[in-house]
N, C-alpha and C. Protein backbone atom coordinates (compact mmCIF):
# COMPACT_ATOMS: atom_id res chain seq x y z
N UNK A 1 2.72 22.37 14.61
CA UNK A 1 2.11 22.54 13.28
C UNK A 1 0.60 22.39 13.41
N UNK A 2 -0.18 23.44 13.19
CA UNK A 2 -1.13 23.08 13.16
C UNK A 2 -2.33 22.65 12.33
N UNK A 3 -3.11 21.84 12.70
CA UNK A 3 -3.93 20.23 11.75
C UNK A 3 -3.37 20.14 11.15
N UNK A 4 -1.93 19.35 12.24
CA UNK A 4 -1.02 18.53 11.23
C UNK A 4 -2.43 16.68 10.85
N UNK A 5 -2.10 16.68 9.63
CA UNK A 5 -3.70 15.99 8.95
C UNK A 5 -2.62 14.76 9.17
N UNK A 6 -1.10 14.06 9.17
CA UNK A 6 0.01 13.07 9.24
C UNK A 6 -0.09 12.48 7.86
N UNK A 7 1.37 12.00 7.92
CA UNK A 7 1.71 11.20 6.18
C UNK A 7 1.51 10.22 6.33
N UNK A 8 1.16 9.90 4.46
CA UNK A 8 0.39 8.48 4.77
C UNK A 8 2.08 7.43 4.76
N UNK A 9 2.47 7.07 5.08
CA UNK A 9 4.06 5.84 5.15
C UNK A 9 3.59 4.26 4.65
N UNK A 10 4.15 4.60 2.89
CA UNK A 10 3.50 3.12 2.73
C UNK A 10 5.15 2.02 2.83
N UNK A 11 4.51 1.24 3.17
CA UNK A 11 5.74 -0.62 3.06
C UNK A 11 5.35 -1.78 2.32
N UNK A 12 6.22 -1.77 1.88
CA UNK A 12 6.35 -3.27 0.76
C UNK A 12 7.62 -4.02 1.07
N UNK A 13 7.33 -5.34 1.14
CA UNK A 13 8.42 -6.18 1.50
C UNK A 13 8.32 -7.11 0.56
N UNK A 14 9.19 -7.71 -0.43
CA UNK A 14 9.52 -8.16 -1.27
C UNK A 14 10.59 -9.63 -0.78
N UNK A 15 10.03 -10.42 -0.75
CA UNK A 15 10.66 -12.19 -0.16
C UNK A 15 11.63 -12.35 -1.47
N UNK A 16 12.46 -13.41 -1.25
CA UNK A 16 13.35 -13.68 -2.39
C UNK A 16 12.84 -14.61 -3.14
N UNK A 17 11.59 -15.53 -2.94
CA UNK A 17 10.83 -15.96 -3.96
C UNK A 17 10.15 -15.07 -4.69
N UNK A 18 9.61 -13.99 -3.79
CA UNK A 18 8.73 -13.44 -5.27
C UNK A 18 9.09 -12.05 -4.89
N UNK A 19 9.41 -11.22 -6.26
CA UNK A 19 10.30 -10.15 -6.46
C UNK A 19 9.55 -8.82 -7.27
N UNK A 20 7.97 -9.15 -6.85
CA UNK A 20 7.49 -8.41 -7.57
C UNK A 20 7.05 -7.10 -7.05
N UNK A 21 8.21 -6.39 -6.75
CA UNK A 21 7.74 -5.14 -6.11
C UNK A 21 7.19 -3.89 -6.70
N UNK A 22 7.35 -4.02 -7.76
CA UNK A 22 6.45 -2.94 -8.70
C UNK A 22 4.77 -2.78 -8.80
N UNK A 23 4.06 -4.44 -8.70
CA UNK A 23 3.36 -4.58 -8.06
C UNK A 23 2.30 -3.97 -7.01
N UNK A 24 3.36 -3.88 -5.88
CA UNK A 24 3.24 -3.48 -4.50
C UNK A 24 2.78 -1.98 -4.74
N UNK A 25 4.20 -1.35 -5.29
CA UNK A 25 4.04 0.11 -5.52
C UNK A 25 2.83 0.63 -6.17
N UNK A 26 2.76 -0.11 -7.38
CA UNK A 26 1.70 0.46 -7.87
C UNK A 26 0.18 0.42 -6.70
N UNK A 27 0.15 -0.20 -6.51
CA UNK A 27 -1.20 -0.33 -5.67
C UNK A 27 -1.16 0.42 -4.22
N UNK A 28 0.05 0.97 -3.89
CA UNK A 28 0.04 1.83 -2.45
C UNK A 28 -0.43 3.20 -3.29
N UNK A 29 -0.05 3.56 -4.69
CA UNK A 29 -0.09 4.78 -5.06
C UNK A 29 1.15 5.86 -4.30
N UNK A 30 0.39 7.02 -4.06
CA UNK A 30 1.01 7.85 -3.70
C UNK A 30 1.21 7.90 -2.19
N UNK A 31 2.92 7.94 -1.82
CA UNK A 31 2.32 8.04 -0.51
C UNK A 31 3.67 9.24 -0.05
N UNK A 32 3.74 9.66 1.12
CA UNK A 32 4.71 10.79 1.84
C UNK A 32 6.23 9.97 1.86
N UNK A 33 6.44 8.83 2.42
CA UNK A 33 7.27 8.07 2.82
C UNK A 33 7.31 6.59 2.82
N UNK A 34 8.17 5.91 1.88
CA UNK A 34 8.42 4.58 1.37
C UNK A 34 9.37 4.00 2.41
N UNK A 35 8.91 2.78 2.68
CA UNK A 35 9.96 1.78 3.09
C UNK A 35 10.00 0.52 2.68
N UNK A 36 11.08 0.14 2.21
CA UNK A 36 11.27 -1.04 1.08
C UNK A 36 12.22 -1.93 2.01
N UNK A 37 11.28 -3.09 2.33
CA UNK A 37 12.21 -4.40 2.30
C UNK A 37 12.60 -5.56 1.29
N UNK A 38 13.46 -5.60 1.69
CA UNK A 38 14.08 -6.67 0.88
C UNK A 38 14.76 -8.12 1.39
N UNK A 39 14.31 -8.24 2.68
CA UNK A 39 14.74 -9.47 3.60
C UNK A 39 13.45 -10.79 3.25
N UNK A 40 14.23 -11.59 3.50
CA UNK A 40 12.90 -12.48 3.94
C UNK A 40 13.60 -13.13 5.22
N UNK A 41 13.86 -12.81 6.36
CA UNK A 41 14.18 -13.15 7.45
C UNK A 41 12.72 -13.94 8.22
N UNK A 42 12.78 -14.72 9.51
CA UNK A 42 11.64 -15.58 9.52
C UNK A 42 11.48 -14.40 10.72
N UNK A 43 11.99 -13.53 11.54
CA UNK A 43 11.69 -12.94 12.42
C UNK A 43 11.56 -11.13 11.83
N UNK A 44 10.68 -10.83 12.90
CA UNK A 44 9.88 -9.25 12.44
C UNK A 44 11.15 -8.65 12.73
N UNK A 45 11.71 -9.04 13.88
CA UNK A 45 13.00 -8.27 14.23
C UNK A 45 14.22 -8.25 13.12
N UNK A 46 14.13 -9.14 12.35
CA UNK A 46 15.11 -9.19 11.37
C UNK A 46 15.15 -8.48 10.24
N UNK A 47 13.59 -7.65 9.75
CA UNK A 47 13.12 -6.77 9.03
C UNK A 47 13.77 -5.26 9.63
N UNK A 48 14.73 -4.86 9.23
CA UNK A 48 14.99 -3.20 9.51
C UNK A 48 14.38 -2.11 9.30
N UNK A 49 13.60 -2.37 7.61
CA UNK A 49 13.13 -1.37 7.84
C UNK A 49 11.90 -1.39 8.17
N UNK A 50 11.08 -2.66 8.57
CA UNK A 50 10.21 -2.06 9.26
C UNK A 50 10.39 -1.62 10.61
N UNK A 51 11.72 -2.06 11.30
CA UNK A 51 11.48 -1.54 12.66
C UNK A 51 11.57 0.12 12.70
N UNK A 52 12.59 0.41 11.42
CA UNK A 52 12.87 1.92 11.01
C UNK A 52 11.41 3.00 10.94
N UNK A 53 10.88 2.22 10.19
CA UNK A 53 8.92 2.71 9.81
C UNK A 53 8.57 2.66 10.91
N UNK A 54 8.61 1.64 12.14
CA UNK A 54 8.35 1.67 13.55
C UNK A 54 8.47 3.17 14.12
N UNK A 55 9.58 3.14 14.12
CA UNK A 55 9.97 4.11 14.82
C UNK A 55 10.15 5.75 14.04
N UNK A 56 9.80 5.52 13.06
CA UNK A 56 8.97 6.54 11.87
C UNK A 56 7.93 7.25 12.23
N UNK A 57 7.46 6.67 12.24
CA UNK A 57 5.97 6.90 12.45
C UNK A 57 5.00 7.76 13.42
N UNK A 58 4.52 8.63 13.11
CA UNK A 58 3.93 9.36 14.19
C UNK A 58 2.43 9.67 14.36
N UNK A 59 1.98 10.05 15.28
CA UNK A 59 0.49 10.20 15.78
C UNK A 59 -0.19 10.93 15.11
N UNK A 60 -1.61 9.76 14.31
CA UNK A 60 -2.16 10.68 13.02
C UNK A 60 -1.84 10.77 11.07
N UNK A 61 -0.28 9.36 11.75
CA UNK A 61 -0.40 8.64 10.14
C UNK A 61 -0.75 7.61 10.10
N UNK A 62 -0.82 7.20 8.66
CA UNK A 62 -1.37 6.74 8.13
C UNK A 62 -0.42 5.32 7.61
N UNK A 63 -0.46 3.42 7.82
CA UNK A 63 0.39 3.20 7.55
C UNK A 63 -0.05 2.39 6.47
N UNK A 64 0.33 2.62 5.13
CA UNK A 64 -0.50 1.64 3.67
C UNK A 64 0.40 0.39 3.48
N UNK A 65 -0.23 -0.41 3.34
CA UNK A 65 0.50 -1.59 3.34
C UNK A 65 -0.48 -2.40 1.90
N UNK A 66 -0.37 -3.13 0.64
CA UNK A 66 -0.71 -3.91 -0.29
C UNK A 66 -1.56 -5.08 0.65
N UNK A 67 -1.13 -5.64 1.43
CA UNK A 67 -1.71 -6.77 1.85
C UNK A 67 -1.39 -7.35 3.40
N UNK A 68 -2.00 -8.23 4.35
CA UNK A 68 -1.71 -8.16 5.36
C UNK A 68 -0.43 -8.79 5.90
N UNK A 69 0.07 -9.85 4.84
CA UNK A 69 1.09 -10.82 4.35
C UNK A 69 2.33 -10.12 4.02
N UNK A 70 2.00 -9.01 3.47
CA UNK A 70 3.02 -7.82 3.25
C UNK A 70 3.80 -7.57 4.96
N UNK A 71 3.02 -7.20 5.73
CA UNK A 71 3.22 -6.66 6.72
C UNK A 71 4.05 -7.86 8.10
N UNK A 72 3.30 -8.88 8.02
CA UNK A 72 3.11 -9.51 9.10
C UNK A 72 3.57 -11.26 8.78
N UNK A 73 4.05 -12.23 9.49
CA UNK A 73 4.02 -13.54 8.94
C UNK A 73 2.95 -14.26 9.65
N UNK A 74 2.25 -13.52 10.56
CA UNK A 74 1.31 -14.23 11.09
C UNK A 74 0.37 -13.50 11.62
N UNK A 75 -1.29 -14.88 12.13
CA UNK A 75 -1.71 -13.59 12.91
C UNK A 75 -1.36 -13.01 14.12
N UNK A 76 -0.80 -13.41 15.33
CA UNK A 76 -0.12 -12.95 16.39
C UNK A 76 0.91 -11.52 16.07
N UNK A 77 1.62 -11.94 14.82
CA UNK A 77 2.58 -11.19 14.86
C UNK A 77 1.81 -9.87 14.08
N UNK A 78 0.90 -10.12 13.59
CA UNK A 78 0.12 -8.89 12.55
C UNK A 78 -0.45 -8.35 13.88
N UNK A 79 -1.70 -8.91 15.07
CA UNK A 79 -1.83 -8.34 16.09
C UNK A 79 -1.19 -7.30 16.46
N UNK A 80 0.44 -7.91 16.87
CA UNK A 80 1.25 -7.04 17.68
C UNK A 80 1.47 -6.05 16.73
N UNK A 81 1.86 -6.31 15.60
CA UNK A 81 2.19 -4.71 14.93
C UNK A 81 0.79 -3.86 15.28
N UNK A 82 -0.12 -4.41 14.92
CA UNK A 82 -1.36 -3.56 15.08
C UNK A 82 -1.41 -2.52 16.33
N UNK A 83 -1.27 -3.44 17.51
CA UNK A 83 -1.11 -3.22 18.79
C UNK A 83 -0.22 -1.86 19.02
N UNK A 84 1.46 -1.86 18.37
CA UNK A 84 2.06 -1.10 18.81
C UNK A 84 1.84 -0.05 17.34
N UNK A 85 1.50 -0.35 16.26
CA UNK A 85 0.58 1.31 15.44
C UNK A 85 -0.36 2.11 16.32
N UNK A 86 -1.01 1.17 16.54
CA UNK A 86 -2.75 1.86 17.70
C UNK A 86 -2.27 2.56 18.59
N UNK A 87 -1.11 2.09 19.75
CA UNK A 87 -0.40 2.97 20.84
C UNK A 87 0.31 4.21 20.06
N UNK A 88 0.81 4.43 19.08
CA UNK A 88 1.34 5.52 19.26
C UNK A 88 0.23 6.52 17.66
N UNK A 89 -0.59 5.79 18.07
CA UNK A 89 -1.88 6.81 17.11
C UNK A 89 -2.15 6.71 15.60
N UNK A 90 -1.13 5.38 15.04
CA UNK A 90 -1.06 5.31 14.12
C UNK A 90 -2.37 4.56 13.64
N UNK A 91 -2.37 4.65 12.43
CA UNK A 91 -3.75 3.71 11.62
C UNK A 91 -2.88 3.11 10.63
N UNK A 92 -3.84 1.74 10.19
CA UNK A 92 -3.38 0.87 9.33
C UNK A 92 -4.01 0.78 8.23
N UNK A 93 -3.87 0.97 6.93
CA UNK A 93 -4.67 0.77 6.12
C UNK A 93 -4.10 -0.76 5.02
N UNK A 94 -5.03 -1.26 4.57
CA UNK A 94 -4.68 -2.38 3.84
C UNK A 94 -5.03 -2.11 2.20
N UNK A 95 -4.40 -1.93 1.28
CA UNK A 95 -5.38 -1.93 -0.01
C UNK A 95 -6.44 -3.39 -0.63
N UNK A 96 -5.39 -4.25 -0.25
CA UNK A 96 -6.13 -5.46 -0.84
C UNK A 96 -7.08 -6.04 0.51
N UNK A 97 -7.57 -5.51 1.59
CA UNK A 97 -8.13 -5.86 2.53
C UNK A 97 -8.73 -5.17 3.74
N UNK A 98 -9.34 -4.20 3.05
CA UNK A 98 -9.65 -2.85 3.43
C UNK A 98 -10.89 -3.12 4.64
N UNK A 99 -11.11 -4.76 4.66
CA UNK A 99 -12.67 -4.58 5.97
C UNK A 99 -11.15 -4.96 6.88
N UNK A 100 -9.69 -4.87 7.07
CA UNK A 100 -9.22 -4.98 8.19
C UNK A 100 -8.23 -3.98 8.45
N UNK A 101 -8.50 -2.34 7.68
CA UNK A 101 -8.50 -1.35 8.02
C UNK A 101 -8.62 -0.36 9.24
N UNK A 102 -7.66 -0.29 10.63
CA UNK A 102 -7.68 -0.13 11.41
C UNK A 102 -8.59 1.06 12.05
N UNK A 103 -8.88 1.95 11.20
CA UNK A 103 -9.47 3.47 11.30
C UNK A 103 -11.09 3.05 11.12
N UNK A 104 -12.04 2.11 10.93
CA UNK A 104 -12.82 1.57 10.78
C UNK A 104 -13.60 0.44 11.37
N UNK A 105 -14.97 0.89 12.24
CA UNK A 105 -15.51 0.08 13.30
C UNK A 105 -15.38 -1.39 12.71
N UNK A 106 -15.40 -1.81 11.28
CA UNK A 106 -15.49 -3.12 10.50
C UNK A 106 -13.97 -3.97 11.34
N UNK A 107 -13.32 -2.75 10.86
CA UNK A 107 -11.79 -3.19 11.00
C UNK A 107 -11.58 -3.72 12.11
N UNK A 108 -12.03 -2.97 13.33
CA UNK A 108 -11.90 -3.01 14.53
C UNK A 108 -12.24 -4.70 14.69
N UNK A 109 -13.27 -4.51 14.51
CA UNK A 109 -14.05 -5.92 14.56
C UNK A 109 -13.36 -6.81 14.08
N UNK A 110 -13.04 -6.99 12.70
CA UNK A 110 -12.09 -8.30 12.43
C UNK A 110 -10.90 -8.17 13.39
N UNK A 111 -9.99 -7.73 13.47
CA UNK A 111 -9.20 -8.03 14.67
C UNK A 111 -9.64 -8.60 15.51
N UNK A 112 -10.54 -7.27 16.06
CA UNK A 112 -10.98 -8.55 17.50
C UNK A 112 -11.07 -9.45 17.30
N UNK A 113 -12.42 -10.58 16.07
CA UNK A 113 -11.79 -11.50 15.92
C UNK A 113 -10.75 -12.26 15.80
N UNK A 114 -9.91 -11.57 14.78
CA UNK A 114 -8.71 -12.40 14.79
C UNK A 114 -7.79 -12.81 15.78
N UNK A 115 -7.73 -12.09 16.90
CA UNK A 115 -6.87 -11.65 18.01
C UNK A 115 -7.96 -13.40 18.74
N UNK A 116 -9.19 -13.74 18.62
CA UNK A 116 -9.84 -14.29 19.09
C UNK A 116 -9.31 -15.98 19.02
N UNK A 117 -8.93 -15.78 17.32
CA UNK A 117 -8.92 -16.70 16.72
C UNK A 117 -7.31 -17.12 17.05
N UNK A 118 -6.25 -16.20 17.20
CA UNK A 118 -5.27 -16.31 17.51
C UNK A 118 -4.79 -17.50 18.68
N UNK A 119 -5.59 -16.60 19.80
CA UNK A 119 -5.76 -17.38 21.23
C UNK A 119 -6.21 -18.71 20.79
N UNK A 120 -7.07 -19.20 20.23
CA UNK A 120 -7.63 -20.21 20.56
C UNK A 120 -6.73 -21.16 20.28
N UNK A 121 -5.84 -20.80 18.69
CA UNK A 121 -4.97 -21.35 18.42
C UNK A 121 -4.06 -21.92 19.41
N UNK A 122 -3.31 -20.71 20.22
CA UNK A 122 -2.39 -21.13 21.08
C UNK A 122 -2.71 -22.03 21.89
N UNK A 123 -4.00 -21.84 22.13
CA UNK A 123 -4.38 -22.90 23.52
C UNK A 123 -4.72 -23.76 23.01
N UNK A 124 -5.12 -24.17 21.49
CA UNK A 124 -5.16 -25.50 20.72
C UNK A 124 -3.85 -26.37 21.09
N UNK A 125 -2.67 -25.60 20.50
CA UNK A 125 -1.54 -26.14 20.89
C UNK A 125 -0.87 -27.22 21.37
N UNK A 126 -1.30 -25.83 22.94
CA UNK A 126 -0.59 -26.02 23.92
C UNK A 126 -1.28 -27.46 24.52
N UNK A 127 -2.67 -27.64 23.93
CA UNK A 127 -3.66 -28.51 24.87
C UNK A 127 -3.04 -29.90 23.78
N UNK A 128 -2.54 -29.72 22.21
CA UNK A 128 -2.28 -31.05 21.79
C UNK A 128 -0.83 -31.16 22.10
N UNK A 129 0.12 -30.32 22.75
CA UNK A 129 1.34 -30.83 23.24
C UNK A 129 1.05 -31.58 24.60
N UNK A 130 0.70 -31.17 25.30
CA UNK A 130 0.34 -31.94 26.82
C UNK A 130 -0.45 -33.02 26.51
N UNK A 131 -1.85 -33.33 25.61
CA UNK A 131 -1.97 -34.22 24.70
C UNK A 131 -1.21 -35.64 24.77
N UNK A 132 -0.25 -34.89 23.81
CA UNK A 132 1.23 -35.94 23.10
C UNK A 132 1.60 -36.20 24.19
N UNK A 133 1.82 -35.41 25.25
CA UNK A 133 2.87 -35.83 26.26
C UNK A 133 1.77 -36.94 27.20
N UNK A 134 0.92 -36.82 27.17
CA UNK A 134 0.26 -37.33 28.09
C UNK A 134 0.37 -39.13 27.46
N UNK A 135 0.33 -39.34 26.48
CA UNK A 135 0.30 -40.64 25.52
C UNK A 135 1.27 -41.02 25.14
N UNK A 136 2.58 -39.77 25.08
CA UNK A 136 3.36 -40.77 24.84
C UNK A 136 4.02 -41.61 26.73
N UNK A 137 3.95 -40.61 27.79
CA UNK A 137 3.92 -41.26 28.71
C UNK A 137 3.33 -42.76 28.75
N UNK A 138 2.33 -42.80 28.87
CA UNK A 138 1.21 -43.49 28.62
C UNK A 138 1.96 -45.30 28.02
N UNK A 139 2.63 -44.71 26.75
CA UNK A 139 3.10 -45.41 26.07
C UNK A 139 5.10 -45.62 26.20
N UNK A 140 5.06 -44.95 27.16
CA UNK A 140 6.44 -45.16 27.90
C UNK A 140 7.57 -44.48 26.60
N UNK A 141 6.87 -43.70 26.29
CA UNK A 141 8.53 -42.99 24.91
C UNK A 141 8.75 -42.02 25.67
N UNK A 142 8.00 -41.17 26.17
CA UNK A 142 8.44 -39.77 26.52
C UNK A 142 9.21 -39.83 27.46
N UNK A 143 9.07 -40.83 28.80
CA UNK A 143 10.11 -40.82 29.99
C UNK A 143 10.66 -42.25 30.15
N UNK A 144 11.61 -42.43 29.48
CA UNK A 144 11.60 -43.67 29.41
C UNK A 144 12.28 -44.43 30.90
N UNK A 145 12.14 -45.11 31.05
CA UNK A 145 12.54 -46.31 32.34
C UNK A 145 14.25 -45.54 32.56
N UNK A 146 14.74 -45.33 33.93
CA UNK A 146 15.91 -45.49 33.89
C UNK A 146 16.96 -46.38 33.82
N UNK A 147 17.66 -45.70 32.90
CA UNK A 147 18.83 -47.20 32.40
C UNK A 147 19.61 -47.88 32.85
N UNK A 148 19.49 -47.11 34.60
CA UNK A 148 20.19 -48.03 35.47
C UNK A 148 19.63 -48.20 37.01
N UNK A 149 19.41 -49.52 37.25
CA UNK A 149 18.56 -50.02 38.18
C UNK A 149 19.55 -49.59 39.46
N UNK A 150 18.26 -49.33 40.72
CA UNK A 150 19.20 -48.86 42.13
C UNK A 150 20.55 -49.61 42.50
N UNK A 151 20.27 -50.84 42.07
CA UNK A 151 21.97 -51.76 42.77
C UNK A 151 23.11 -51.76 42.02
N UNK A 152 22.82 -51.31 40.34
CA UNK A 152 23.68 -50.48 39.88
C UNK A 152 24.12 -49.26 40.14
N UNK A 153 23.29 -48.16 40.55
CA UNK A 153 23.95 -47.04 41.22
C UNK A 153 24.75 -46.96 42.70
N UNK A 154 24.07 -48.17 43.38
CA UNK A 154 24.93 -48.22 44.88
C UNK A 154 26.52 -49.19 44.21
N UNK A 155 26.10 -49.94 43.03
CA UNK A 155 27.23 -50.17 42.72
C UNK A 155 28.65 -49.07 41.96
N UNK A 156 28.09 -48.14 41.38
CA UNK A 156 29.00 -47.19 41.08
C UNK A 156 29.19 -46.47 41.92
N UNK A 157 28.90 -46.15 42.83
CA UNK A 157 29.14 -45.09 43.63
C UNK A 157 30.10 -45.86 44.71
N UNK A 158 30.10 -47.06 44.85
CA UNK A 158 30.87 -47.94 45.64
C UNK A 158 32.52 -47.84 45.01
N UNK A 159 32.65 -47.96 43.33
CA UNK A 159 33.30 -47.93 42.56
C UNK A 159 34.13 -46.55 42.62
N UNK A 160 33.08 -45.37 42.66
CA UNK A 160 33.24 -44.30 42.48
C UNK A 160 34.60 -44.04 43.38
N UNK A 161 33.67 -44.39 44.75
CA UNK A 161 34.41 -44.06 46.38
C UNK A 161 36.01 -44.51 46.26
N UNK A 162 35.83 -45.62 45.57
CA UNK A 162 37.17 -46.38 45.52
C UNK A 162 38.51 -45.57 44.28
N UNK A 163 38.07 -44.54 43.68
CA UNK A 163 38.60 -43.82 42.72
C UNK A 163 38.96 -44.20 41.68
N UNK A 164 37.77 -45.01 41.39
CA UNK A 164 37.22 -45.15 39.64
C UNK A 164 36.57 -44.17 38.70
N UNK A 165 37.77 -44.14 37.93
CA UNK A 165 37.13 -42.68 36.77
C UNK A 165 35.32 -42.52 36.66
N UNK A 166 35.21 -41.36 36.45
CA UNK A 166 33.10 -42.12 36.35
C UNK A 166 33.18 -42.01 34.86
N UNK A 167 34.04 -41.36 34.01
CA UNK A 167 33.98 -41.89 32.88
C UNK A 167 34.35 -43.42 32.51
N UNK A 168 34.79 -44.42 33.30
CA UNK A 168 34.99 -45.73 33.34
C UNK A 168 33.98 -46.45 33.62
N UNK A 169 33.59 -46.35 34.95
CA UNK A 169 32.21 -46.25 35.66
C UNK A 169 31.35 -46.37 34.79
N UNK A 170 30.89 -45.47 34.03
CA UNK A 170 29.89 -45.42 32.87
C UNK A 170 30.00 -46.26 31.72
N UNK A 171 31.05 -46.45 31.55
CA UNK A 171 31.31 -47.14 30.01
C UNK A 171 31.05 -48.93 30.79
N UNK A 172 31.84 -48.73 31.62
CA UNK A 172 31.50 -50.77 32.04
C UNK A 172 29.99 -50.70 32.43
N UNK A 173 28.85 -50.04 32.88
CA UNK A 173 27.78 -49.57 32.79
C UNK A 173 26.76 -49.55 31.78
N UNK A 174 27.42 -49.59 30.69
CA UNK A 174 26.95 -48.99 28.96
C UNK A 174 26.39 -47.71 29.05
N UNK A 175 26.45 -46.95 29.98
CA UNK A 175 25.54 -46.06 29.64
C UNK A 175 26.31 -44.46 29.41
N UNK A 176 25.57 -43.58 29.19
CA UNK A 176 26.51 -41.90 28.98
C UNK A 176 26.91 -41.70 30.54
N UNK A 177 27.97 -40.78 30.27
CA UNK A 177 28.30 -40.69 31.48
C UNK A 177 27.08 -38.84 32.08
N UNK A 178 26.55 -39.00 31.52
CA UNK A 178 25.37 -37.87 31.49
C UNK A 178 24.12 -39.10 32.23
N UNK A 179 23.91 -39.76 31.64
CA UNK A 179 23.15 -40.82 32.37
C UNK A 179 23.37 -41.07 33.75
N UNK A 180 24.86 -41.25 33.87
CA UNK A 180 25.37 -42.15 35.55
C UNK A 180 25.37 -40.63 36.36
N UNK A 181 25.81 -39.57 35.94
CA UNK A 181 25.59 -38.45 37.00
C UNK A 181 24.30 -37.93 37.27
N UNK A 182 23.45 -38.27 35.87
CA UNK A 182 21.76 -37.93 37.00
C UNK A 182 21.17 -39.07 37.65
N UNK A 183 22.09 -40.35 37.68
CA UNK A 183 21.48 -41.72 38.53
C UNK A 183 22.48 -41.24 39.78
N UNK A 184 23.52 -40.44 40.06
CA UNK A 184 24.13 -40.17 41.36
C UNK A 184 23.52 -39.55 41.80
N UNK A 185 23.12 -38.32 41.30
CA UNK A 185 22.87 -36.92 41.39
C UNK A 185 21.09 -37.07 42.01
N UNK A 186 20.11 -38.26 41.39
CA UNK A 186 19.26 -37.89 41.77
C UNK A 186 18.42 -37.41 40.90
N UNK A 187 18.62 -36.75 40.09
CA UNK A 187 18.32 -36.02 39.03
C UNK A 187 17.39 -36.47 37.66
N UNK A 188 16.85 -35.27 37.15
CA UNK A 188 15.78 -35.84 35.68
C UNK A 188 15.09 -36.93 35.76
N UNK A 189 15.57 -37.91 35.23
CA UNK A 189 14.95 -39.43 35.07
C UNK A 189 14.95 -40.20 36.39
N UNK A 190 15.93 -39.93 37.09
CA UNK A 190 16.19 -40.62 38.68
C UNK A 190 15.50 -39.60 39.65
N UNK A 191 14.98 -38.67 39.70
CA UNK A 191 14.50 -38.21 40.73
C UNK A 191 13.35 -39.07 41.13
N UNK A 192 12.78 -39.74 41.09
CA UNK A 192 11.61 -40.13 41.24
C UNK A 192 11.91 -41.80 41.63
N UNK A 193 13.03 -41.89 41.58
CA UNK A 193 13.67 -43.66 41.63
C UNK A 193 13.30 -44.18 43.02
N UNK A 194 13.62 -43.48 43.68
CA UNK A 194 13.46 -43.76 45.62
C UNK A 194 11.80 -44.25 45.99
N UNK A 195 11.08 -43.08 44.93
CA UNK A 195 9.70 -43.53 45.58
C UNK A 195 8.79 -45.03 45.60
């Protein structure tokens, strides 16, 4: 077809708290092709029809969306949609947020930021989980002491040899019998017992 100019494909997703999809419509206006959700699932994958609009979509449309919140539950996850519109030629347009309009050097730019702002996040994170872990070590919660000292384990295993249940084993022990097989075994909390 030639200067095929592509349709504009607008989406509105409508959560089960708020049901105001008329709203939505009105403000996409006119467009070639509607896709209406009606999930509020916590995953993108759980949205059909946007994966449907996904795979809709072709090189040179146009995709209208009310808001970026409409589209996306986050910024990572708004990224990636972005990401896989851009690969197959698509553009994004926003009505209520038009400087993050994909077809537009502005647009461009806030992403990049955001994509910026994203990262930092993660590595915020990741740096206050290791953080936590580092203190609660520190403070002996995170790994706690094993619950059974070496002359207790040469003692069960003595027990063991002799063909004592290790579910028995464990209970005259007090401890899980998940406990007494990583104090045999060596394992998790006991790996480190020998040194």
């Amino acid at each position: 077809m030639a200067g095929h100019k592509g349709q504009v494909v607008g989406y509105v997703r409508v959560s089960a708290a708020d049901q105001n999809e008329a709203r939505q419509l009105e403000a996409l206006g006119t467009v070639d092709r509607l896709f209406r959700e009606k999930v509020s699932g916590k995953n993108t994958s759980d949205r059909a029809k946007l994966q449907e609009m996904l795979i809709y979509v072709r090189d040179g449309d146009t995709v209208r969306v009310k808001s970026p919140d409409r589209l996306a539950r986050s910024t990572t996850d708004l990224l990636a949609l972005v990401g896989q519109l851009k690969a197959k030629g698509v553009a994004l347009e926003f009505i209520d947020n038009p400087a993050l309009n994909t077809d537009t050097p502005q647009g461009e730019f806030m992403l990049t930021v955001l994509a910026a702002i994203a990262q930092l996040e993660r590595k915020t994170i990741r740096e206050r989980q290791a953080e936590g872990i580092a203190i609660a070590k520190r403070n002996g919660v995170y790994d706690r002491i094993p619950k059974l000292a070496p002359e207790q384990i040469q003692l069960a295993r003595g027990r063991i040899a002799q063909g004592v249940p290790k579910a028995k084993v464990a209970r005259d022990l007090g401890v899980s019998r998940q406990t007494l097989y990583a104090a045999l075994t060596g394992s998790g909390k006991y790996a480190q017992v020998s040194s």
